[in-house]
N, C-alpha and C. Protein backbone atom coordinates (compact mmCIF):
# COMPACT_ATOMS: atom_id res chain seq x y z
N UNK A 1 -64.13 64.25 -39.36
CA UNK A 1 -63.11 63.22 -39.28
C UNK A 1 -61.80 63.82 -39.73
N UNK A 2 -60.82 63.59 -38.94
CA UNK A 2 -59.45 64.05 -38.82
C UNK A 2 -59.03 63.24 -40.95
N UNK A 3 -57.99 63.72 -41.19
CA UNK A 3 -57.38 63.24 -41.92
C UNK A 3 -56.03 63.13 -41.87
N UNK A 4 -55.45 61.78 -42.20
CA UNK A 4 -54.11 61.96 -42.07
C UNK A 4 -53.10 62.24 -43.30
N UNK A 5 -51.83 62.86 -43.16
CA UNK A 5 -51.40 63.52 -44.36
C UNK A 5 -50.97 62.36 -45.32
N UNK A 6 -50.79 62.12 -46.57
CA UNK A 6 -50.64 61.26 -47.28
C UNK A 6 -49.41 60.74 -47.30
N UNK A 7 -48.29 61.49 -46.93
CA UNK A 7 -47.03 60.81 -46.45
C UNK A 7 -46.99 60.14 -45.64
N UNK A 8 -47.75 60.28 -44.17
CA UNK A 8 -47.85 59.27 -43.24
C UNK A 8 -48.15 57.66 -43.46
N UNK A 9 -49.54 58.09 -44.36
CA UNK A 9 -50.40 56.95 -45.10
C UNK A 9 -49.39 56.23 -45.64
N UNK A 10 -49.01 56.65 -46.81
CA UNK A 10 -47.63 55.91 -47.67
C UNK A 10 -46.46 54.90 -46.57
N UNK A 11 -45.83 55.78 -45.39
CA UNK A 11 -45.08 55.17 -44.41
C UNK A 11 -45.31 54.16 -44.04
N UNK A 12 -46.62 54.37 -43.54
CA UNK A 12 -47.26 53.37 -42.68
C UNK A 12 -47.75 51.94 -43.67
N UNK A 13 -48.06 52.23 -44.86
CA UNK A 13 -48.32 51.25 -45.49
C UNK A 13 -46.61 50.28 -46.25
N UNK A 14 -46.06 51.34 -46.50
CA UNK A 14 -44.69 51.09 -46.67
C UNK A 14 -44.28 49.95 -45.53
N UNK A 15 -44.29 50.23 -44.60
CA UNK A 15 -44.05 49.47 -43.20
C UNK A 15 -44.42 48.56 -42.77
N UNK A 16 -45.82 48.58 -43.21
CA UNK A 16 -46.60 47.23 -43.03
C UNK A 16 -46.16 45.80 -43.34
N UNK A 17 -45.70 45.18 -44.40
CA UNK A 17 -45.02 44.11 -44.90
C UNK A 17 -44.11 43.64 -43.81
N UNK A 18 -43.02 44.51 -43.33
CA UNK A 18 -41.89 44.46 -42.20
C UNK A 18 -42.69 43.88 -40.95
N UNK A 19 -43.47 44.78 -40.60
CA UNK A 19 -44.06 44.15 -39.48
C UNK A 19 -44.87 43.02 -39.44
N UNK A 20 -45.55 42.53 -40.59
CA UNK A 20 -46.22 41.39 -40.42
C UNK A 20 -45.44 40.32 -40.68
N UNK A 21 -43.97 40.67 -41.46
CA UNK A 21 -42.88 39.59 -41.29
C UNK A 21 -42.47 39.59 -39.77
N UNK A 22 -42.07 40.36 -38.90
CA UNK A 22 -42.13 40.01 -37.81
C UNK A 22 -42.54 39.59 -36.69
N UNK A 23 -44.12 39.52 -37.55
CA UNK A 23 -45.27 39.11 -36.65
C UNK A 23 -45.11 37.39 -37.28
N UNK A 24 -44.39 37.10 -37.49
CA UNK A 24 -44.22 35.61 -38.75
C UNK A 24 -43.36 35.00 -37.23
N UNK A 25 -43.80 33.71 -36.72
CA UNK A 25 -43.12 33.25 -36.15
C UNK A 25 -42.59 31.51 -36.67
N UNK A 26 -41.73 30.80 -36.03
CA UNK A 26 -41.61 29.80 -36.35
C UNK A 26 -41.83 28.62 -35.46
N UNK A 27 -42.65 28.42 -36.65
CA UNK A 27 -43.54 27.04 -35.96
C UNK A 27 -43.40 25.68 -36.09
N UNK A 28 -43.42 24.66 -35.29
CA UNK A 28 -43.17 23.12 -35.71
C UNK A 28 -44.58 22.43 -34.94
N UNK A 29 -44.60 21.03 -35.55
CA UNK A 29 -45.23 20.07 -34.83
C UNK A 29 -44.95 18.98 -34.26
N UNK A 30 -45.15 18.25 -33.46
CA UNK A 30 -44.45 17.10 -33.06
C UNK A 30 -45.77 15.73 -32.41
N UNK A 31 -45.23 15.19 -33.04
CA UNK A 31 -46.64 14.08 -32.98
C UNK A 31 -45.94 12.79 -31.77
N UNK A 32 -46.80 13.67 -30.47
CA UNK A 32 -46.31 12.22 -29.28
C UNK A 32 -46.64 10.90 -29.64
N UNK A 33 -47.97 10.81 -30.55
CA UNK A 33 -48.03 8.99 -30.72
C UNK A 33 -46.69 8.67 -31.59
N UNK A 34 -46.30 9.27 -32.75
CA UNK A 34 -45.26 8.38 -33.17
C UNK A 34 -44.11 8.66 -32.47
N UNK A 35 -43.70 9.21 -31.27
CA UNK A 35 -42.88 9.52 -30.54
C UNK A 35 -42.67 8.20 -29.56
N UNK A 36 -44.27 7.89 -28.90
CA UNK A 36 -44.02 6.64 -28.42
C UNK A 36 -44.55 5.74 -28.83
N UNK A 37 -44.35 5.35 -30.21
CA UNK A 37 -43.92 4.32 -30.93
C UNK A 37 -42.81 4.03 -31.37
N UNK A 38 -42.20 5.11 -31.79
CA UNK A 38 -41.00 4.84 -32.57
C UNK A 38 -39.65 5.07 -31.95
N UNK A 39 -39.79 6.24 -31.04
CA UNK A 39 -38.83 6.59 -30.66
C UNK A 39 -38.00 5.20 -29.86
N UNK A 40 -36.60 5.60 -29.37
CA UNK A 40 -35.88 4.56 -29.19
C UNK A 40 -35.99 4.32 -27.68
N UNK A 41 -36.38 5.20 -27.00
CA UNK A 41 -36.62 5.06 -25.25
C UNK A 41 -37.97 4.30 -25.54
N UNK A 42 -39.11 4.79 -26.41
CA UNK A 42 -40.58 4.07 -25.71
C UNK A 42 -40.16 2.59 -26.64
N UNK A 43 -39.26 1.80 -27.30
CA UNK A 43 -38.80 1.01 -27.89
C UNK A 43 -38.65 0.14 -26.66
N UNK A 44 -37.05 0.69 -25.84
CA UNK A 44 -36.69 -0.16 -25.08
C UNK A 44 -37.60 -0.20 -23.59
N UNK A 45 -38.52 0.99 -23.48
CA UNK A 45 -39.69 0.75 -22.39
C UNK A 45 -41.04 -0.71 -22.72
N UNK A 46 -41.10 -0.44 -23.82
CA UNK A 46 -42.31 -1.21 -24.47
C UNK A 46 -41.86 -2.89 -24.38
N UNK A 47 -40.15 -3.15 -24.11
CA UNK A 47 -39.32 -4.71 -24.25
C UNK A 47 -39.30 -4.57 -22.86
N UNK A 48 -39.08 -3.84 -22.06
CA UNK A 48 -39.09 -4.04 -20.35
C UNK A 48 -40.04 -4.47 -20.29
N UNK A 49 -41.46 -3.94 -20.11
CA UNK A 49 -42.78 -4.00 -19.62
C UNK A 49 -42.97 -5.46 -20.41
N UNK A 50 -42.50 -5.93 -21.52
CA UNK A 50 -42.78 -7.21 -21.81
C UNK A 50 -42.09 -8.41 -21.18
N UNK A 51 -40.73 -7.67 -21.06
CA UNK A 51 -40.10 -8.98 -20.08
C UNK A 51 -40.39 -9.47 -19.04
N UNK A 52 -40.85 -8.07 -17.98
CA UNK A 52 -41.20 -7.86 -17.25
C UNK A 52 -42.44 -8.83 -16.43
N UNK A 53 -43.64 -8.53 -17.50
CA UNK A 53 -45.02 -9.02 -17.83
C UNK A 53 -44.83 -10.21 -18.04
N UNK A 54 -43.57 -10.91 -19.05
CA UNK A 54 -43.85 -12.27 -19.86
C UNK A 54 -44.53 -13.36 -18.84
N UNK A 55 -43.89 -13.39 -17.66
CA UNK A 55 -43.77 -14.40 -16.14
C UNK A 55 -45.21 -14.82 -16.27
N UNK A 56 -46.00 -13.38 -15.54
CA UNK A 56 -47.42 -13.37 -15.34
C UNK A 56 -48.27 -13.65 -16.30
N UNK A 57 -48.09 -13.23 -17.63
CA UNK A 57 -48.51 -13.83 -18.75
C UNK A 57 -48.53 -15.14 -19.10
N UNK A 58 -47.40 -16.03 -19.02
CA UNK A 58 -47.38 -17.19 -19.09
C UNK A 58 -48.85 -17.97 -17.82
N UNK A 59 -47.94 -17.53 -17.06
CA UNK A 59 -49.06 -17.74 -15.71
C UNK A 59 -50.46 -18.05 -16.31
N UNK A 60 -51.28 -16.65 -16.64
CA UNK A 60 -52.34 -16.87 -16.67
C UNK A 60 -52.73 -17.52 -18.01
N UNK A 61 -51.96 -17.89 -18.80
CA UNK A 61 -52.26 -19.08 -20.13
C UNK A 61 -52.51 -19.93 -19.59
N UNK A 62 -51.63 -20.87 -18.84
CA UNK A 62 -51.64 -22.04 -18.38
C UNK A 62 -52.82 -22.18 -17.11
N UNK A 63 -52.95 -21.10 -16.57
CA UNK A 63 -54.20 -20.99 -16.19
C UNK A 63 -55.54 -20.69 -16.63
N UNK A 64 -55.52 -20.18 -17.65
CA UNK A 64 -57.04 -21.19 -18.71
C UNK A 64 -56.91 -22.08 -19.06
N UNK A 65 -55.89 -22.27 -19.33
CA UNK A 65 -55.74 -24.21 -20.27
C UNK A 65 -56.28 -24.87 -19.31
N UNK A 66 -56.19 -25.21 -18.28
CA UNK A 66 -56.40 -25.71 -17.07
C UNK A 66 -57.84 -25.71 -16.75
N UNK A 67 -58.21 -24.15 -16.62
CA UNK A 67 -59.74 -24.13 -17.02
C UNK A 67 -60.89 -24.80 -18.19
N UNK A 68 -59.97 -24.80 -19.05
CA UNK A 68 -60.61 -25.48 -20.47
C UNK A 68 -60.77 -26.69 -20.19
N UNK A 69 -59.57 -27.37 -19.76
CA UNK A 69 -59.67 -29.12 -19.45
C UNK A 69 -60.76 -29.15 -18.38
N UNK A 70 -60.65 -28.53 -17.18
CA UNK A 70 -61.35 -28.59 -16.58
C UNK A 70 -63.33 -28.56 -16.90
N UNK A 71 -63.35 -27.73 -17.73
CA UNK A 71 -65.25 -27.42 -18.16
C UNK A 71 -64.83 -28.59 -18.84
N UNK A 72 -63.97 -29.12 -20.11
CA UNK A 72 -64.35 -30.30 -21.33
C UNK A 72 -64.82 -31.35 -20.03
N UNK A 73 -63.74 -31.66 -19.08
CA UNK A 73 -63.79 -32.73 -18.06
C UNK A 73 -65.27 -32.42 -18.13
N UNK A 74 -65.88 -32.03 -17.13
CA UNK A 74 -67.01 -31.80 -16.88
C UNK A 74 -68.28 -31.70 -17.51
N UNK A 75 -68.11 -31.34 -19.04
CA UNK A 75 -68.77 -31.33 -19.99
C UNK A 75 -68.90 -33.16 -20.37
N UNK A 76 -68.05 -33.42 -20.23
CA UNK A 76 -67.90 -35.39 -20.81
C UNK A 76 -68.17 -36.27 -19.87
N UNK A 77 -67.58 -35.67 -18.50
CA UNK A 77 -68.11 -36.98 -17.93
C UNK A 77 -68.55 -36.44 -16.22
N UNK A 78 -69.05 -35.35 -16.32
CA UNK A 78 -70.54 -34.85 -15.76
C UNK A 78 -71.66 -35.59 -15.12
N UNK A 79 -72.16 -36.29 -16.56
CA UNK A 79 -73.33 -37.02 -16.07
C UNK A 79 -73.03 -38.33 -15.61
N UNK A 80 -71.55 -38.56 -15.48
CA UNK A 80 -71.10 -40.18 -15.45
C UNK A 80 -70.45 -39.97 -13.98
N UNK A 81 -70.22 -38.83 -13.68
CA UNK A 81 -70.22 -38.62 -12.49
C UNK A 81 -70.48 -38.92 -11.01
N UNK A 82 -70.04 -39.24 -9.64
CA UNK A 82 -70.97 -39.32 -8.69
C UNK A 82 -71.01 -37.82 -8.35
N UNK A 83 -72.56 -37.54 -7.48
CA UNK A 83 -73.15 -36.16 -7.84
C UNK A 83 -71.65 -35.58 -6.46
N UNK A 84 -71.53 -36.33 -5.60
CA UNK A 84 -70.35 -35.73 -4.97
C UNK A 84 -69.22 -34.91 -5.57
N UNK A 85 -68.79 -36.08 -6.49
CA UNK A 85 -67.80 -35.83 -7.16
C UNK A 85 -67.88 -34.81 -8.26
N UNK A 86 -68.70 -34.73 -9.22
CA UNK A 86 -69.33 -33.49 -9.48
C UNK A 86 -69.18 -32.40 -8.87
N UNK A 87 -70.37 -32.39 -7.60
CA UNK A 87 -70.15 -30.90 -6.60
C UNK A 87 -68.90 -30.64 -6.63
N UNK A 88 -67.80 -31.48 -6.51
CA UNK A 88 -66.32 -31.14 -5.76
C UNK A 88 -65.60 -30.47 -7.18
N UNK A 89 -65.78 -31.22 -8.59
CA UNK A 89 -64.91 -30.80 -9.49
C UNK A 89 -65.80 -29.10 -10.12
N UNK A 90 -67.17 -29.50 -10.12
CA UNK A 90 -67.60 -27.84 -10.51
C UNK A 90 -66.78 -26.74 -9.13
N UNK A 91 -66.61 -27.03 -7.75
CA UNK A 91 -66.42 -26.57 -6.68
C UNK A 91 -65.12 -25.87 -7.17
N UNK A 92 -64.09 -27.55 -7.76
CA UNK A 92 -62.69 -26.75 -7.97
C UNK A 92 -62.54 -25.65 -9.24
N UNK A 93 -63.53 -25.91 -10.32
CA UNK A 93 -63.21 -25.25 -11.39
C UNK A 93 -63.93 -23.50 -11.07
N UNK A 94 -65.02 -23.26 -10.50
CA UNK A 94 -65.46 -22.15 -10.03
C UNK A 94 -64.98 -21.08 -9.17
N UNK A 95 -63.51 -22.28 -8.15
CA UNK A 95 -62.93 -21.47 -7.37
C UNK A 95 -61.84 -20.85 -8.27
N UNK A 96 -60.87 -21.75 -8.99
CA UNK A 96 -59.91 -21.48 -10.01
C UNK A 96 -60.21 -20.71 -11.18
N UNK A 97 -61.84 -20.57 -11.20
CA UNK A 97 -61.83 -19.15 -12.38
C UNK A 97 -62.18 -18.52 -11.64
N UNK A 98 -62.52 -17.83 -10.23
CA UNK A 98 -62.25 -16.98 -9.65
C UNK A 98 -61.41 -16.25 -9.62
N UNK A 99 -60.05 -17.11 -9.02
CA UNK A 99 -58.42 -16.83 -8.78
C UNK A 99 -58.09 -16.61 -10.35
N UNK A 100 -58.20 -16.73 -11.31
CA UNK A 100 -58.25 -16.48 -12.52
C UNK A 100 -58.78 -15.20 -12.77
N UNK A 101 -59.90 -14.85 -13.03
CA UNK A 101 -60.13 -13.79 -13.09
C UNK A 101 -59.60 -12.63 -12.38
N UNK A 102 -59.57 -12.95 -11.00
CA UNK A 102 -58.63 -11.93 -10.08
C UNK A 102 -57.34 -11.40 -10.88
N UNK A 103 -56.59 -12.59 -11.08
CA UNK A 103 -54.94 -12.35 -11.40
C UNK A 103 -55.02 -11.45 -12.48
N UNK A 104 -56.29 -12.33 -13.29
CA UNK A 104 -56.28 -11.22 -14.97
C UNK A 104 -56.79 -10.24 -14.57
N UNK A 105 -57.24 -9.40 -13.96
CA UNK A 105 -57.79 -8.15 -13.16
C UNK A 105 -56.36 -7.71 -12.84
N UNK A 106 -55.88 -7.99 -11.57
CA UNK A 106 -54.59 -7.48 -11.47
C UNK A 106 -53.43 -7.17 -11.98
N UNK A 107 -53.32 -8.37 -13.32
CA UNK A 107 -52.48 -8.39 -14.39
C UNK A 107 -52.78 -6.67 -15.22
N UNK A 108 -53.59 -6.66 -15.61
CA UNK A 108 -53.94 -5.79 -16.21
C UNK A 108 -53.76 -4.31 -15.46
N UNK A 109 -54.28 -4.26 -14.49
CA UNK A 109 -54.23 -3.09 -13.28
C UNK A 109 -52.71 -2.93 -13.57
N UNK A 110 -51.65 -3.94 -13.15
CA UNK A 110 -50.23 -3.57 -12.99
C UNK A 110 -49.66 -3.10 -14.10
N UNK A 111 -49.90 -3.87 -15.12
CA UNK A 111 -49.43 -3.71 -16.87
C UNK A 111 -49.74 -2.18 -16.47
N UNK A 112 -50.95 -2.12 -16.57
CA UNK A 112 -51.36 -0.65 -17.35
C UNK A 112 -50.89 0.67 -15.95
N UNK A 113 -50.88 0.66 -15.13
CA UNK A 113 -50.14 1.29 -13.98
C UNK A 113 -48.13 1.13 -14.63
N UNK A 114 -47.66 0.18 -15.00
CA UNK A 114 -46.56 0.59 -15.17
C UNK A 114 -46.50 0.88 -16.89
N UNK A 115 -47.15 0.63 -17.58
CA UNK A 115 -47.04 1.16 -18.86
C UNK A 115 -46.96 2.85 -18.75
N UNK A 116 -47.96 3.71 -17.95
CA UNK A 116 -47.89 4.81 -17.78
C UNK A 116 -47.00 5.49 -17.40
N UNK A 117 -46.13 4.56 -16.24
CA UNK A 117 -45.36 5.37 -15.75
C UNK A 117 -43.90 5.03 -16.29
N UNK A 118 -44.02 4.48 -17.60
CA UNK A 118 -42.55 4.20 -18.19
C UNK A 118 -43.15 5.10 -19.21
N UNK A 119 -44.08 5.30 -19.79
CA UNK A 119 -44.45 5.95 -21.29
C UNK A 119 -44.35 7.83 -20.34
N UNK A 120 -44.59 8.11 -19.49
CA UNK A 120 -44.47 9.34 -18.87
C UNK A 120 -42.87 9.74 -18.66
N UNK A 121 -42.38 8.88 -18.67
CA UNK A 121 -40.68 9.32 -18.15
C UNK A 121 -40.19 9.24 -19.60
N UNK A 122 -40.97 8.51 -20.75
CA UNK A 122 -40.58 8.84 -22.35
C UNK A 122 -41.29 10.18 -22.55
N UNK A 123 -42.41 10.61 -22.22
CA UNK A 123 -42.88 12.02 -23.09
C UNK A 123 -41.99 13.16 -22.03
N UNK A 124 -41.96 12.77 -20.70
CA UNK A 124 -40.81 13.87 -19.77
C UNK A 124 -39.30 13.97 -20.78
N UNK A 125 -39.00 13.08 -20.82
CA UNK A 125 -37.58 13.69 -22.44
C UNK A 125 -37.66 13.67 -23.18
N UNK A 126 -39.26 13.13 -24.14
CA UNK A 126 -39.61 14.10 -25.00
C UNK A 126 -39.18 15.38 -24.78
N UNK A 127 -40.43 16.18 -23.66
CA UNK A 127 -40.74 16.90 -24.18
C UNK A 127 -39.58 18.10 -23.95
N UNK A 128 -38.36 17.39 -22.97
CA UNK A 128 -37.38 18.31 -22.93
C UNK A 128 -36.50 18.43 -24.30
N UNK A 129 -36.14 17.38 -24.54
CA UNK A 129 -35.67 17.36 -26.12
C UNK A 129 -36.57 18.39 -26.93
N UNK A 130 -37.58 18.54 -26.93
CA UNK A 130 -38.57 19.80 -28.21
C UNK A 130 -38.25 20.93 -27.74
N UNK A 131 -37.86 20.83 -25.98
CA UNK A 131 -37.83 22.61 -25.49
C UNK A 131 -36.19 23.14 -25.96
N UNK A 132 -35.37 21.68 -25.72
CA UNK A 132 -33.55 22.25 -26.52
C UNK A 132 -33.47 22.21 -27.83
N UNK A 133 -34.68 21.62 -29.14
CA UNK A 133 -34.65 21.85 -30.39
C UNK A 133 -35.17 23.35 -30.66
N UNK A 134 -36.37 23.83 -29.65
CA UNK A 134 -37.12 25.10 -30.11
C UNK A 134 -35.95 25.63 -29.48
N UNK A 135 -35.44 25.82 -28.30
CA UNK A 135 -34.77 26.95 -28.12
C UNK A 135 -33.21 27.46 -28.70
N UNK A 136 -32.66 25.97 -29.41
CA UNK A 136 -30.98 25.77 -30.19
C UNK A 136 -31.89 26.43 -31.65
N UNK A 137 -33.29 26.17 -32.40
CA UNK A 137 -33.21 26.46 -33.87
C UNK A 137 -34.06 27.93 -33.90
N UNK A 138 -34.35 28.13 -32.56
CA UNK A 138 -35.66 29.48 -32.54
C UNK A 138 -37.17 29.46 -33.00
N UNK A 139 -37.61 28.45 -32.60
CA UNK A 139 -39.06 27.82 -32.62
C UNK A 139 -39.70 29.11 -32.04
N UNK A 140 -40.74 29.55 -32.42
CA UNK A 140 -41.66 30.31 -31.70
C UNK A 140 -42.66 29.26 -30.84
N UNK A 141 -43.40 28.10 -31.45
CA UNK A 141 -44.05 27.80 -30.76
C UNK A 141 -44.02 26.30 -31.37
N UNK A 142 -44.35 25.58 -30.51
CA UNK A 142 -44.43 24.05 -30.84
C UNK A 142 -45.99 23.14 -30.77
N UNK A 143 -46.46 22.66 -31.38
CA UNK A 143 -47.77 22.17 -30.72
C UNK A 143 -47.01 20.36 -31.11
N UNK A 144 -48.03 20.17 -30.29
CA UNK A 144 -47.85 18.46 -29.76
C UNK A 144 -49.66 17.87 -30.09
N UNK A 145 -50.28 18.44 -30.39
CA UNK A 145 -51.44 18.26 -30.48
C UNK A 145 -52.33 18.88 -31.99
N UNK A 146 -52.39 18.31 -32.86
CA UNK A 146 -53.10 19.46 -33.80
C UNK A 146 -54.15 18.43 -34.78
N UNK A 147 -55.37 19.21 -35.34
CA UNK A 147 -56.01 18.45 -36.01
C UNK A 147 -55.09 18.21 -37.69
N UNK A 148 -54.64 19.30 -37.67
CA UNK A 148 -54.13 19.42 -39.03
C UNK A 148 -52.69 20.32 -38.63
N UNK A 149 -51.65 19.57 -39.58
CA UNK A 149 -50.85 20.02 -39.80
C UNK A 149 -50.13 19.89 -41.12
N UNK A 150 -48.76 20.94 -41.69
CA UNK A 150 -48.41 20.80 -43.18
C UNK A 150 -47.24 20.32 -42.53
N UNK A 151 -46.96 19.42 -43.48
CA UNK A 151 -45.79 18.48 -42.90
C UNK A 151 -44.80 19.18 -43.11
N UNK A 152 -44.38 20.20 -43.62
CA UNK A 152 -43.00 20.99 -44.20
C UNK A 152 -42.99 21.30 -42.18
N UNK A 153 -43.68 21.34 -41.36
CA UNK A 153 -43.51 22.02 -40.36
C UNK A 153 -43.25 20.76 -38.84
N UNK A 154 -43.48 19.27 -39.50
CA UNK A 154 -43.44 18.10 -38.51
C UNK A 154 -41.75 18.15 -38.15
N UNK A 155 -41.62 18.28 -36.88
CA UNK A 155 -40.48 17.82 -36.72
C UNK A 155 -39.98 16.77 -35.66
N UNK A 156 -41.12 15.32 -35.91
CA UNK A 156 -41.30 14.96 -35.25
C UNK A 156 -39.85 13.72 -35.38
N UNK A 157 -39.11 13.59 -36.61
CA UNK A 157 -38.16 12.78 -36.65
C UNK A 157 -36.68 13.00 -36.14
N UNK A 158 -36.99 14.80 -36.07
CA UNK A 158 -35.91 15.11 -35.34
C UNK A 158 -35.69 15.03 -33.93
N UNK A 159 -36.82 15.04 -33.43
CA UNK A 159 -37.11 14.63 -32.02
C UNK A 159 -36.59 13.52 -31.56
N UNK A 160 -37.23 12.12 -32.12
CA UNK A 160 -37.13 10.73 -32.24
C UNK A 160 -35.50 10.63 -32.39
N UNK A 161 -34.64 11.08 -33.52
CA UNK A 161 -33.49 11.05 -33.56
C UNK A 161 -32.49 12.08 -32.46
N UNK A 162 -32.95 12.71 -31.91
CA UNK A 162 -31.94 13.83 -30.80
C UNK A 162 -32.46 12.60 -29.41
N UNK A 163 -34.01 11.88 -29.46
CA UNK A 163 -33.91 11.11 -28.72
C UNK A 163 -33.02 9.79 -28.20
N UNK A 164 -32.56 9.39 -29.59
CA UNK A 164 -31.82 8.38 -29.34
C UNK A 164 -30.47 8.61 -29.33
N UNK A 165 -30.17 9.69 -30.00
CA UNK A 165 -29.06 10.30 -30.06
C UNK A 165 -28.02 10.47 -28.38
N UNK A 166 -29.51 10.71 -27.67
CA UNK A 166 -29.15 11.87 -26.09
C UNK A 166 -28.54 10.52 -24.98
N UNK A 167 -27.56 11.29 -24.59
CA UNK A 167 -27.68 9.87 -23.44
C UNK A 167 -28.44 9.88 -22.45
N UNK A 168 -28.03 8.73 -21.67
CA UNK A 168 -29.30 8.39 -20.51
C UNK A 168 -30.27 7.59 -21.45
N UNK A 169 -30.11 7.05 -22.22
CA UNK A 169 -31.46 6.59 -22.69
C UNK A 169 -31.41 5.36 -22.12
């Protein structure tokens, strides 16, 4: 086995420290759930989709209430009933929680189809906002995802604030 001369050894160990400081990069984290919670775009997305929604929402309240009266009706005076009249009111209440159920099916389908695509156009400037913070402070690397992180390294409020800060919001 070769040996190397002891000055080298010394250098090289000398050196070592330097390079593993440069092997040191800078790192942050950024946490998308409180991003779209807090931030000020998934704020004013989260009051659209409600205004939006309120209409259809109302809608289908007043369309159980309706249902409710309807089974009590039927529940009370059922047996006092003629069996015609019966057939016809179970007829109407079976068709109307049909159309009920549908709407709340669809309700939901639409909600959650446009919740995505307003919460996607919030993490799209997210995540451009994290790429002009890493690249203005010299981030080496950013994660958006982690089991664990030390908070000296979250920079998830600066985000939230360059968010609301930015125009276009």
């Amino acid at each position: 086995m070769k040996r190397l001369p002891l000055g080298l050894v010394l250098a090289f160990l000398g050196a070592a420290p330097a390079v593993a400081a440069d092997a040191e990069g800078k790192i942050g984290f950024v946490s998308t759930e409180r991003i779209l919670r807090d931030a000020p775009a998934a704020v004013r997305a989260q009051k659209k989709l409600e205004k939006e929604f309120d209409k259809r929402g109302q809608d289908l309240q007043n369309i159980e209430k309706q249902l409710q009266k309807m089974q009590e009706n039927l529940e009370k005076n059922g047996l006092t009933m003629a069996e015609s009249e019966r057939r016809n009111k179970e007829r109407e209440f079976n068709d109307l929680s049909r159309e009920f159920q549908r709407k709340r099916r669809e309700f939901g389908e639409d909600l959650n189809q446009r919740r995505n695509e307003e919460l996607a156009a919030v993490i799209e400037r997210a995540n451009k906002t994290i790429k002009q913070i890493a690249e203005a402070e010299k981030y080496d690397i950013i994660f958006q995802e982690a089991v664990y992180f030390n908070p000296r390294i979250d920079i998830t409020d600066k985000v939230i604030k360059a968010l609301g800060d930015a125009p276009g919001k």
